[in-house]
N, C-alpha and C. Protein backbone atom coordinates (compact mmCIF):
# COMPACT_ATOMS: atom_id res chain seq x y z
N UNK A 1 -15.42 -9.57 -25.14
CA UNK A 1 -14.09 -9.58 -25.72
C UNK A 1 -13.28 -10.69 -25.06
N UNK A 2 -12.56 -11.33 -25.80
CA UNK A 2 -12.16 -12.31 -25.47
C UNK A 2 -10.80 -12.04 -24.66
N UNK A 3 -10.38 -12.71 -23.29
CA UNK A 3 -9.17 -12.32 -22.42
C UNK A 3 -7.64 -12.88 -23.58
N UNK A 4 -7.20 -11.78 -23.83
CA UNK A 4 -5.75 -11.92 -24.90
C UNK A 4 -4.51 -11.30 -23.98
N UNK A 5 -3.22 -11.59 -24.21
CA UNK A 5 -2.18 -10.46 -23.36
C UNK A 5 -2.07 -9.02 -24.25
N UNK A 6 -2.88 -9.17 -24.77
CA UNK A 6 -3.39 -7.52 -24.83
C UNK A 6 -3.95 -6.81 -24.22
N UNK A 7 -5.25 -7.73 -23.99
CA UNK A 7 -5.97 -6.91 -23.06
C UNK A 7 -5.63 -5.45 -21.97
N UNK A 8 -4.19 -6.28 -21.61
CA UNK A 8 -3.55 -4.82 -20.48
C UNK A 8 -3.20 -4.09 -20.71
N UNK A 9 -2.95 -4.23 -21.61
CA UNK A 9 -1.83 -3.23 -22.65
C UNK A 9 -3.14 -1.97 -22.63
N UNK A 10 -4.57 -2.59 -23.77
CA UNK A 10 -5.23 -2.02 -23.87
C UNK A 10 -6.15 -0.87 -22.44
N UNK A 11 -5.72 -1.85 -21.70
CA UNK A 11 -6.43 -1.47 -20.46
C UNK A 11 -6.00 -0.34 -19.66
N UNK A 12 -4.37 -0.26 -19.81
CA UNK A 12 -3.95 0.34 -18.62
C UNK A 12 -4.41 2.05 -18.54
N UNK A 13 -4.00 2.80 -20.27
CA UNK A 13 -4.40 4.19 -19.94
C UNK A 13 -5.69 4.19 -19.59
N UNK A 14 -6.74 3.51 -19.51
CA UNK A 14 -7.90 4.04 -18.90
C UNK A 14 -7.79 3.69 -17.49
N UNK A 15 -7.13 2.56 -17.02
CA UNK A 15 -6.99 2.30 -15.66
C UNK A 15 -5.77 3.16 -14.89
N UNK A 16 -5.38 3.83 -15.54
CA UNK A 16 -3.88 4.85 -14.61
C UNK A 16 -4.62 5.86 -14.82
N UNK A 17 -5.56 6.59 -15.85
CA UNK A 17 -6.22 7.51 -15.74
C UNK A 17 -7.17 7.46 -14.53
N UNK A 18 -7.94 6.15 -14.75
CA UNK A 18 -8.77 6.38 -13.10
C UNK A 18 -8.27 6.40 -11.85
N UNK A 19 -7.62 5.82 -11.75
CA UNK A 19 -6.45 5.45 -10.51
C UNK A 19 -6.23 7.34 -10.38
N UNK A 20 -6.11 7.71 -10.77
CA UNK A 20 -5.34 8.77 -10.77
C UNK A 20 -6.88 10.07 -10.09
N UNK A 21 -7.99 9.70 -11.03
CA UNK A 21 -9.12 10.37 -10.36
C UNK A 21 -9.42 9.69 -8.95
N UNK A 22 -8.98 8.67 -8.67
CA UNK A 22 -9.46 8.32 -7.82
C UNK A 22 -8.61 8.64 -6.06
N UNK A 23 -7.33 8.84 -6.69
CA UNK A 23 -5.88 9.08 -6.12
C UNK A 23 -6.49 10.94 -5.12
N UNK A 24 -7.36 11.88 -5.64
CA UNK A 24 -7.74 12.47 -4.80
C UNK A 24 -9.07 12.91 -4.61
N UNK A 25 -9.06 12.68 -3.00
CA UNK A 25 -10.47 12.47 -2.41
C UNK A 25 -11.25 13.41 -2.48
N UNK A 26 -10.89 14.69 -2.84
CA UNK A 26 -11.75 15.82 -3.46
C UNK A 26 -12.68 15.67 -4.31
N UNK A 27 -11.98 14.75 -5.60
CA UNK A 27 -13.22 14.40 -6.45
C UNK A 27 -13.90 13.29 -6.57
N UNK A 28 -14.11 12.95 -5.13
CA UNK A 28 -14.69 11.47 -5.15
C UNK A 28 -16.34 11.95 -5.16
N UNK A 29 -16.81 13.13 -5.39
CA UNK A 29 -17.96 14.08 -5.29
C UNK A 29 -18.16 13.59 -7.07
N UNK A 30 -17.04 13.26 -7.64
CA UNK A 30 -17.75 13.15 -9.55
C UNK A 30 -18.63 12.09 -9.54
N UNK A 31 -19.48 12.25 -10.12
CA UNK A 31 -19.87 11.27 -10.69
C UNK A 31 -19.70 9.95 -12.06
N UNK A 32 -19.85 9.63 -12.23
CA UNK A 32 -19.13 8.15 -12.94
C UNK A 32 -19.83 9.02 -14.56
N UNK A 33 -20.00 9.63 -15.17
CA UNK A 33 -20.43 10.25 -16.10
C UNK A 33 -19.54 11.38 -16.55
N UNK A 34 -19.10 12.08 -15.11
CA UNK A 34 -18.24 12.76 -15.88
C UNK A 34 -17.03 12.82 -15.71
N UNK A 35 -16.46 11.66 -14.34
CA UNK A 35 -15.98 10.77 -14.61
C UNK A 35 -15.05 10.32 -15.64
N UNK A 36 -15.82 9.42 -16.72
CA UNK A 36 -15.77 8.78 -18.00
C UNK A 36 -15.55 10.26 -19.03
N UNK A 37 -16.16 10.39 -18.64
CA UNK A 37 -15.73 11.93 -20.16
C UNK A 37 -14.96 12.78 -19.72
N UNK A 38 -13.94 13.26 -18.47
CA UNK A 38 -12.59 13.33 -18.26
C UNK A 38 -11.81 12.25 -18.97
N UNK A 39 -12.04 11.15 -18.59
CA UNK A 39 -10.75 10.24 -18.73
C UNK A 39 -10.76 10.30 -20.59
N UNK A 40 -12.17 10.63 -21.06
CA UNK A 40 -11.95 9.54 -22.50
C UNK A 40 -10.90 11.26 -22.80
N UNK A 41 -11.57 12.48 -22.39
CA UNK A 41 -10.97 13.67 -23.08
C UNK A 41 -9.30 13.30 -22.66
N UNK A 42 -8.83 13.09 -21.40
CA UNK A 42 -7.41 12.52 -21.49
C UNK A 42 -6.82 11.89 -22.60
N UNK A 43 -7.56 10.37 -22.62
CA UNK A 43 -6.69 9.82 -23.38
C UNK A 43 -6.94 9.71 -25.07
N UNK A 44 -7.86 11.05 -25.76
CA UNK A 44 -8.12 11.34 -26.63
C UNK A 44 -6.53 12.70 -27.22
N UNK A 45 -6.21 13.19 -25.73
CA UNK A 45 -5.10 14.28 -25.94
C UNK A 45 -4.22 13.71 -26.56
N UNK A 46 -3.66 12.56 -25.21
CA UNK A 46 -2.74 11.70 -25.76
C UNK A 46 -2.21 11.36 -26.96
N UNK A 47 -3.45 10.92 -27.60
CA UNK A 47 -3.42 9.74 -28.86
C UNK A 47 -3.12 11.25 -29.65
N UNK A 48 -3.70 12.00 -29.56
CA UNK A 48 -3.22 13.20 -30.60
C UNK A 48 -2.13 13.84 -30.60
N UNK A 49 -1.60 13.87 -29.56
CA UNK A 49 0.07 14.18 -29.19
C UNK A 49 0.85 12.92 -29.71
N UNK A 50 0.72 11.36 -30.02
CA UNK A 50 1.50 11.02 -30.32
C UNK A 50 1.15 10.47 -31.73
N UNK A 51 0.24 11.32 -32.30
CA UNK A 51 -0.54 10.69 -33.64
C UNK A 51 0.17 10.16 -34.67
N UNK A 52 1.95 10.06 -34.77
CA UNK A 52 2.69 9.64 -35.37
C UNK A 52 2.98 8.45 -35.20
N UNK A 53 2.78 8.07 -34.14
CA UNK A 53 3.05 6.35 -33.59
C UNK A 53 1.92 5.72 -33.95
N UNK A 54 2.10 5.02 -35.07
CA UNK A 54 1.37 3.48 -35.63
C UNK A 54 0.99 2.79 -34.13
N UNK A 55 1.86 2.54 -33.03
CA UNK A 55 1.11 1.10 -31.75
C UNK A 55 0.71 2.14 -30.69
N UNK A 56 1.09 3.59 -30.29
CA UNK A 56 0.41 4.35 -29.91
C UNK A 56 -1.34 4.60 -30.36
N UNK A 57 -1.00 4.85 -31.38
CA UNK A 57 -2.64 5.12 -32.01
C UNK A 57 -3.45 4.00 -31.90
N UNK A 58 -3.18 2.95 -32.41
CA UNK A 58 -3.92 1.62 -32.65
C UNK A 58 -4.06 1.40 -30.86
N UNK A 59 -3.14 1.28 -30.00
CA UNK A 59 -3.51 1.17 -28.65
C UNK A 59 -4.47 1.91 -28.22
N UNK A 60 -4.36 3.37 -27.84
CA UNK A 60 -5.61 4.50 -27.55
C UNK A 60 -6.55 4.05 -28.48
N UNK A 61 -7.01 3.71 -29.74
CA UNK A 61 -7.74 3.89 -30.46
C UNK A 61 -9.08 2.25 -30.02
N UNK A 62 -7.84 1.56 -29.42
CA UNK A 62 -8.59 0.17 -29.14
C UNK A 62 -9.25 0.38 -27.42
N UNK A 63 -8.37 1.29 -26.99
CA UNK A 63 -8.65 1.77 -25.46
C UNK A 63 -10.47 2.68 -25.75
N UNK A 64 -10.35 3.14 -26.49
CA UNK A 64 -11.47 3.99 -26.43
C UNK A 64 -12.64 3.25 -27.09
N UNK A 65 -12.40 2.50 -28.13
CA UNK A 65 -13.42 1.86 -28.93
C UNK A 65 -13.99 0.61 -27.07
N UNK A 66 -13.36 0.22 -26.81
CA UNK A 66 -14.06 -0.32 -25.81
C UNK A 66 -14.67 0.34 -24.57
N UNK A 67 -15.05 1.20 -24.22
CA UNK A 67 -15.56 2.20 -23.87
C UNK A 67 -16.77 1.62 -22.77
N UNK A 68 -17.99 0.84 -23.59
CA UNK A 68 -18.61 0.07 -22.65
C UNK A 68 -18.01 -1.22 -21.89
N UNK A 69 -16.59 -1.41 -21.90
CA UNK A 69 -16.03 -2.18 -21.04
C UNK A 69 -15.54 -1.55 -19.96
N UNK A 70 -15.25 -0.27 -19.73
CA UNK A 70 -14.45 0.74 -18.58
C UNK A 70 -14.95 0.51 -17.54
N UNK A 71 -16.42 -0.03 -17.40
CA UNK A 71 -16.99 -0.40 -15.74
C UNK A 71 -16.45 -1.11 -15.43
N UNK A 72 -16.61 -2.64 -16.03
CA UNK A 72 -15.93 -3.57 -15.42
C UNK A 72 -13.90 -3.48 -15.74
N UNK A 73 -13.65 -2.45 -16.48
CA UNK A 73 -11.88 -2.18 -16.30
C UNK A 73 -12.00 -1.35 -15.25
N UNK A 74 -12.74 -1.02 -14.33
CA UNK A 74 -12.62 -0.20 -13.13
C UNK A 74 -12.52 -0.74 -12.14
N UNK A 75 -12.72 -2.57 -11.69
CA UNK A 75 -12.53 -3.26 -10.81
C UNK A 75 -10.97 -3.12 -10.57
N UNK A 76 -11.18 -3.44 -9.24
CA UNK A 76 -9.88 -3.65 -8.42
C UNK A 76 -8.62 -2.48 -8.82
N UNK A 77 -9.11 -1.47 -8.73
CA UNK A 77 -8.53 -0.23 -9.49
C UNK A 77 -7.16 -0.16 -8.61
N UNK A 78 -6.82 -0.60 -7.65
CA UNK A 78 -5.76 -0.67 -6.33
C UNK A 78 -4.73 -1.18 -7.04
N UNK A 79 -4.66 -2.12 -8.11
CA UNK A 79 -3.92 -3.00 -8.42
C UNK A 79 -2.82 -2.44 -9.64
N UNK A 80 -3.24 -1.13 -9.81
CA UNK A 80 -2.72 -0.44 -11.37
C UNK A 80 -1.09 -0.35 -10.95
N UNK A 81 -0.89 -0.01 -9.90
CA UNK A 81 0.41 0.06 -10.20
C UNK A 81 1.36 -0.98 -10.20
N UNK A 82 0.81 -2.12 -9.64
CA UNK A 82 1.30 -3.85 -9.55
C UNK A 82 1.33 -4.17 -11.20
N UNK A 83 0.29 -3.75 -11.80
CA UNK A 83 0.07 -3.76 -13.35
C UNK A 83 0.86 -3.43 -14.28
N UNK A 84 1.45 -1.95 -14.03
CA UNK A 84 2.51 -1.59 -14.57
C UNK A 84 2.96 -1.84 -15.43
N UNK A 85 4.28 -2.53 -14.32
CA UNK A 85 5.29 -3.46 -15.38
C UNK A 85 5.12 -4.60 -16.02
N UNK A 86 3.76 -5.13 -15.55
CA UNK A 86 3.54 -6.39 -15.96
C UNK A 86 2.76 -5.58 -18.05
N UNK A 87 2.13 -4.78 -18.08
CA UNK A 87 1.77 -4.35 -19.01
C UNK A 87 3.37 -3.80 -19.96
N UNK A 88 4.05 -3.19 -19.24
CA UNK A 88 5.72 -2.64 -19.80
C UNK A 88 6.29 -3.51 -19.99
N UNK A 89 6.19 -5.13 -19.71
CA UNK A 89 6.94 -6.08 -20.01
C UNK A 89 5.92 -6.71 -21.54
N UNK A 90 5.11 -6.79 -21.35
CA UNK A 90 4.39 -6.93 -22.85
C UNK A 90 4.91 -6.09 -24.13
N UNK A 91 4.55 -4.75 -23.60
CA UNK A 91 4.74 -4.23 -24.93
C UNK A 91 6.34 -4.04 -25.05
N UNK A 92 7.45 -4.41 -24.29
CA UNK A 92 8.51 -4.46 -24.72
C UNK A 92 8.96 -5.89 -25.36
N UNK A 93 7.96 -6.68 -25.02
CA UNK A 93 8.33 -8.09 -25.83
C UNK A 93 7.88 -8.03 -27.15
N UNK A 94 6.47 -7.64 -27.26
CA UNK A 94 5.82 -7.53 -28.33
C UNK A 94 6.08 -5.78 -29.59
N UNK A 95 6.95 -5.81 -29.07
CA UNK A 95 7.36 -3.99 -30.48
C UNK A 95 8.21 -3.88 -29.23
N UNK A 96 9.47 -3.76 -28.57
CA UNK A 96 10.66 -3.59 -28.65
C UNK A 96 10.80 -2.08 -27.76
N UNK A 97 11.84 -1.95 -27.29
CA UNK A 97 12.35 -0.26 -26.39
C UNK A 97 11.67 0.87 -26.98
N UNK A 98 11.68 1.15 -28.32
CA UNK A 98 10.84 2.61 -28.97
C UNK A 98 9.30 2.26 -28.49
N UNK A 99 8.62 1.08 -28.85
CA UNK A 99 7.29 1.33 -28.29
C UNK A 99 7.04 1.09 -26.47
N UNK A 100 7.82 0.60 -26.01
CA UNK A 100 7.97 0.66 -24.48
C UNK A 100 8.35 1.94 -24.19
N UNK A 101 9.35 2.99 -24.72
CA UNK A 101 9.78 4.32 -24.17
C UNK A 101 8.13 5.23 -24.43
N UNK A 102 7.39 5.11 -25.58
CA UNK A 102 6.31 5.55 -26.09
C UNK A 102 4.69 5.23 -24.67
N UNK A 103 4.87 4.33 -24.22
CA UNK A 103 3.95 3.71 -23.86
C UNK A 103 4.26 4.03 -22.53
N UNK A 104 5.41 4.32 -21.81
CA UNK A 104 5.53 5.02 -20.62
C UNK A 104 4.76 6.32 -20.53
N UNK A 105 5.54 6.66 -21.52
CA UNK A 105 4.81 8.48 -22.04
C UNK A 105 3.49 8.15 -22.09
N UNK A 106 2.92 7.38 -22.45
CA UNK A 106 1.38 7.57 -22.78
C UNK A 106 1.07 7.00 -21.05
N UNK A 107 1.61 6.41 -20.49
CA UNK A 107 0.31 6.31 -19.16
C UNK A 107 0.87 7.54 -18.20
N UNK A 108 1.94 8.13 -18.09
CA UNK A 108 2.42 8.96 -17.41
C UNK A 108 1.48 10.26 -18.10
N UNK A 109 1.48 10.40 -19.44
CA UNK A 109 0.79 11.59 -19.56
C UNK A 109 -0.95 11.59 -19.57
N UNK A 110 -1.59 10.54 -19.56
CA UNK A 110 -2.79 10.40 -19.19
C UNK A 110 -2.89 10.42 -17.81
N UNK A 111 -2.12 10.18 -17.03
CA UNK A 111 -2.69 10.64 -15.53
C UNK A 111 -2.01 11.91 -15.36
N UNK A 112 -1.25 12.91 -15.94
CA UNK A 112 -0.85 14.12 -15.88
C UNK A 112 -1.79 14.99 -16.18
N UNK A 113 -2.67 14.91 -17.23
CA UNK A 113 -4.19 15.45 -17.80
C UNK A 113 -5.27 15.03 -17.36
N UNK A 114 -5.42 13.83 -16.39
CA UNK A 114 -6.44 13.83 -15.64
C UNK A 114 -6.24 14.99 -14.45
N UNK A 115 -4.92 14.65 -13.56
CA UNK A 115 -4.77 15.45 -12.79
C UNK A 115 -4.65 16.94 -12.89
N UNK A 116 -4.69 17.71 -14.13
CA UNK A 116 -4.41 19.10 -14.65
C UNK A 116 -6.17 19.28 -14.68
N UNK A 117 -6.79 17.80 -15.37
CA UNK A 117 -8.01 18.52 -15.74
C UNK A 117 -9.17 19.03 -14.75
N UNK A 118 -8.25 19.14 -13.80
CA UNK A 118 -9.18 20.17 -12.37
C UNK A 118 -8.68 21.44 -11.86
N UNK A 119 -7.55 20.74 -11.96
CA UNK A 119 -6.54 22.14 -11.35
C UNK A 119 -6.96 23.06 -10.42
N UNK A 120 -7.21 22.28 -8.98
CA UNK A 120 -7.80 22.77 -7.75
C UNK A 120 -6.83 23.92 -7.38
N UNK A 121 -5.66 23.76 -7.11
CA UNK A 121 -5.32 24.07 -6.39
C UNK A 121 -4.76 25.89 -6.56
N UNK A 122 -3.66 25.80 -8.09
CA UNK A 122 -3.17 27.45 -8.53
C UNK A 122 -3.76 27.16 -9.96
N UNK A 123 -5.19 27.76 -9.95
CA UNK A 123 -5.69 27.88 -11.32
C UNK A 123 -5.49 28.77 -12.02
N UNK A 124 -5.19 28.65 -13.22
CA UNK A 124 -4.73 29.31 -14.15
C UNK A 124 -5.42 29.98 -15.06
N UNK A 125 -5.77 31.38 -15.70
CA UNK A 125 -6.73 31.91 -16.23
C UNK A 125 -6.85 30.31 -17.51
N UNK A 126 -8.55 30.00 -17.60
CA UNK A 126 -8.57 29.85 -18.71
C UNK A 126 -8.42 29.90 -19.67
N UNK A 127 -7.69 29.11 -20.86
CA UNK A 127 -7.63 29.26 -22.50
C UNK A 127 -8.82 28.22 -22.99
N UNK A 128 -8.96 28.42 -24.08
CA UNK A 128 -9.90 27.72 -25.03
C UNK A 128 -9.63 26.38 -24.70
N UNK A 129 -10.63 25.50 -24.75
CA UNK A 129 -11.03 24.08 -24.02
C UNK A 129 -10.06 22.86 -25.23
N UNK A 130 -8.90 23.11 -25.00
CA UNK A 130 -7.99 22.42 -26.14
C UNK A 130 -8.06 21.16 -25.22
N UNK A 131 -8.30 20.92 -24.32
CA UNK A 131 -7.74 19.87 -23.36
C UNK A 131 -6.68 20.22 -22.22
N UNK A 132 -5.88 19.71 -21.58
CA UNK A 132 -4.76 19.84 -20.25
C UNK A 132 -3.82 19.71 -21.81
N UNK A 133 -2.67 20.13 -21.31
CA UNK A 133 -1.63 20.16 -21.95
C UNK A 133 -0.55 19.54 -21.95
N UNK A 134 0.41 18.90 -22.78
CA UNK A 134 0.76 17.92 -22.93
C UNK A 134 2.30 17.87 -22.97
N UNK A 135 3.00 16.94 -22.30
CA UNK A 135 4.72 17.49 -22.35
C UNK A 135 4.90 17.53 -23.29
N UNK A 136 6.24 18.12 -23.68
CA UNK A 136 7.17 18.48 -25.06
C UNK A 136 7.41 17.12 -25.74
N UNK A 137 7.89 16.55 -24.92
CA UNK A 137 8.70 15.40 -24.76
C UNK A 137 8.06 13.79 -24.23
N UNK A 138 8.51 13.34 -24.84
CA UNK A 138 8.70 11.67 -23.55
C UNK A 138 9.18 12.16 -22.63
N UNK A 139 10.38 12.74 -22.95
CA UNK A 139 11.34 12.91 -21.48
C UNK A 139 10.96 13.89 -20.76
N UNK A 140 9.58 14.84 -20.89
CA UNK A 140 9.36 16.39 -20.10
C UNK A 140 8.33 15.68 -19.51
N UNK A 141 8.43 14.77 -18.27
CA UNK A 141 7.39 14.25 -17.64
C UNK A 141 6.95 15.07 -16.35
N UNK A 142 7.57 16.07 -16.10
CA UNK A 142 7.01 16.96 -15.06
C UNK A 142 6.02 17.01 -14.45
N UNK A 143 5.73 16.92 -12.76
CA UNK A 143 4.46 17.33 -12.48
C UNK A 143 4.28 18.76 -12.32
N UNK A 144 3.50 18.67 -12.49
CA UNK A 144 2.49 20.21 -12.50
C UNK A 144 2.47 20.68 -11.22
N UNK A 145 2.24 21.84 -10.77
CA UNK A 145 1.94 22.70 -9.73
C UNK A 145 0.53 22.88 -9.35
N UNK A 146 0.24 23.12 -10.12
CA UNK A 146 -1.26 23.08 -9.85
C UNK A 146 -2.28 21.93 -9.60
N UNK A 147 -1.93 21.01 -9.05
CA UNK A 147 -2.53 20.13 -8.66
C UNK A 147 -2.62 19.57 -6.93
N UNK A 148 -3.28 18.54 -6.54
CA UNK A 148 -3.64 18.61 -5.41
C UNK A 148 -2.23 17.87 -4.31
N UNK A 149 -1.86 17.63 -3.34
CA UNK A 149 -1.28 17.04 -2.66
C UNK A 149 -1.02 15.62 -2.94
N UNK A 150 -1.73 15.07 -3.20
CA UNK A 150 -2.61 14.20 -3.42
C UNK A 150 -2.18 13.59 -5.00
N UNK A 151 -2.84 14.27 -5.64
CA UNK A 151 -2.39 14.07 -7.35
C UNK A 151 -0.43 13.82 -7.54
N UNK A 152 -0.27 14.79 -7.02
CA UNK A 152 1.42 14.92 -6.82
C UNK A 152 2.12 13.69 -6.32
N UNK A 153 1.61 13.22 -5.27
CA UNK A 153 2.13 11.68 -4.34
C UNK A 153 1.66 10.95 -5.25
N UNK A 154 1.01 10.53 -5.94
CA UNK A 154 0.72 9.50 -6.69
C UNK A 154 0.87 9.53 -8.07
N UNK A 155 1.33 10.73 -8.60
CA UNK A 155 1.85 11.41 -10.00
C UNK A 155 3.78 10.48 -9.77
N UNK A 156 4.18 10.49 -8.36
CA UNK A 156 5.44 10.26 -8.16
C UNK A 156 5.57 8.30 -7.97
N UNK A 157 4.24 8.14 -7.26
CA UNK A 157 4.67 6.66 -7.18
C UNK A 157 4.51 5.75 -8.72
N UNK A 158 3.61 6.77 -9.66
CA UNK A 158 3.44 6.18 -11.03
C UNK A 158 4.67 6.28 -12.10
N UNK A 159 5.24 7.59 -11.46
CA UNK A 159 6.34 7.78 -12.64
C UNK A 159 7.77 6.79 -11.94
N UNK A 160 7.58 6.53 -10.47
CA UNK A 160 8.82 5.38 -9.79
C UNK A 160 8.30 4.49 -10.30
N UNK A 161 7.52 3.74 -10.53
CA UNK A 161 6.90 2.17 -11.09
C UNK A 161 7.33 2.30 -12.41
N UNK A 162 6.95 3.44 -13.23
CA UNK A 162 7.02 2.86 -14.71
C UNK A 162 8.41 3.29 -14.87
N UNK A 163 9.69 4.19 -14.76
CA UNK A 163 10.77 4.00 -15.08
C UNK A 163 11.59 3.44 -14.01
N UNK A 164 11.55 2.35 -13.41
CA UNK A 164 12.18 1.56 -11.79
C UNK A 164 13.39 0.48 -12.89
């Protein structure tokens, strides 16, 4: 695939999703298999929670179709939150404040459902395998309780980067 200023755009929910598995050392025990089929079930929620957004969908939809690129989008994984804004300044140049307010929501809630989709810490009786669950809102960005120490500190430095 050829390097475009898309590329990041495309890149980031799979790279804030890993960042985010990677953010606690508990599950550094996964393996890269399942891994990858956490993150794709994340940012498969996503795209269905915002299935009304035309550059939402087409984004997730281009995030996932590249799929055998996620190894090498897994380099230098340290760098995601330097990335950020540099990705939030794209898509606010290119589609404007509604798809920038949209696109916060989508990397904030892909690392909210990675981090739910373990839920070490106050697990909650199981329901049917719908996926982690998804805010109300753009604006119901809440972290969860049930997650690790860990998930939480870095649930906070992602949501200070993307609305700073």
């Amino acid at each position: 695939m050829a390097k475009t200023d898309n590329d990041l755009v495309i890149k980031l929910p799979f790279r804030v999703g890993l960042w985010m598995v990677r953010a606690d050392e508990q599950r550094g025990i996964l393996d890269v298999k399942m891994e990858r089929a956490a993150l794709k079930k994340a940012i498969e929620n996503v795209a269905l929670f915002h299935v009304s957004s035309g550059f939402v969908r087409t984004t997730l939809a281009k995030t996932l179709a590249h799929q055998d690129d996620w190894t090498d989008w897994a380099h230098d994984i340290e760098t995601v939150l330097s990335d950020c804004p540099v990705g939030l300044e794209m898509v606010r140049a290119q589609g404007g404040e509604e798809d920038l307010k949209l696109y916060r929501a989508v990397l904030m809630q892909a690392a909210i459902c990675v981090a739910e989709a373990f839920q070490e810490e106050t697990p909650k009786p199981k329901a049917p395998d719908y996926g982690p669950p998804l805010p109300r809102s753009a604006n119901d960005m809440g972290i969860p309780d049930n997650i690790s120490g860990n998930e939480k500190k870095a649930l906070g430095e992602l949501r200070a980067v993307l609305w700073k």
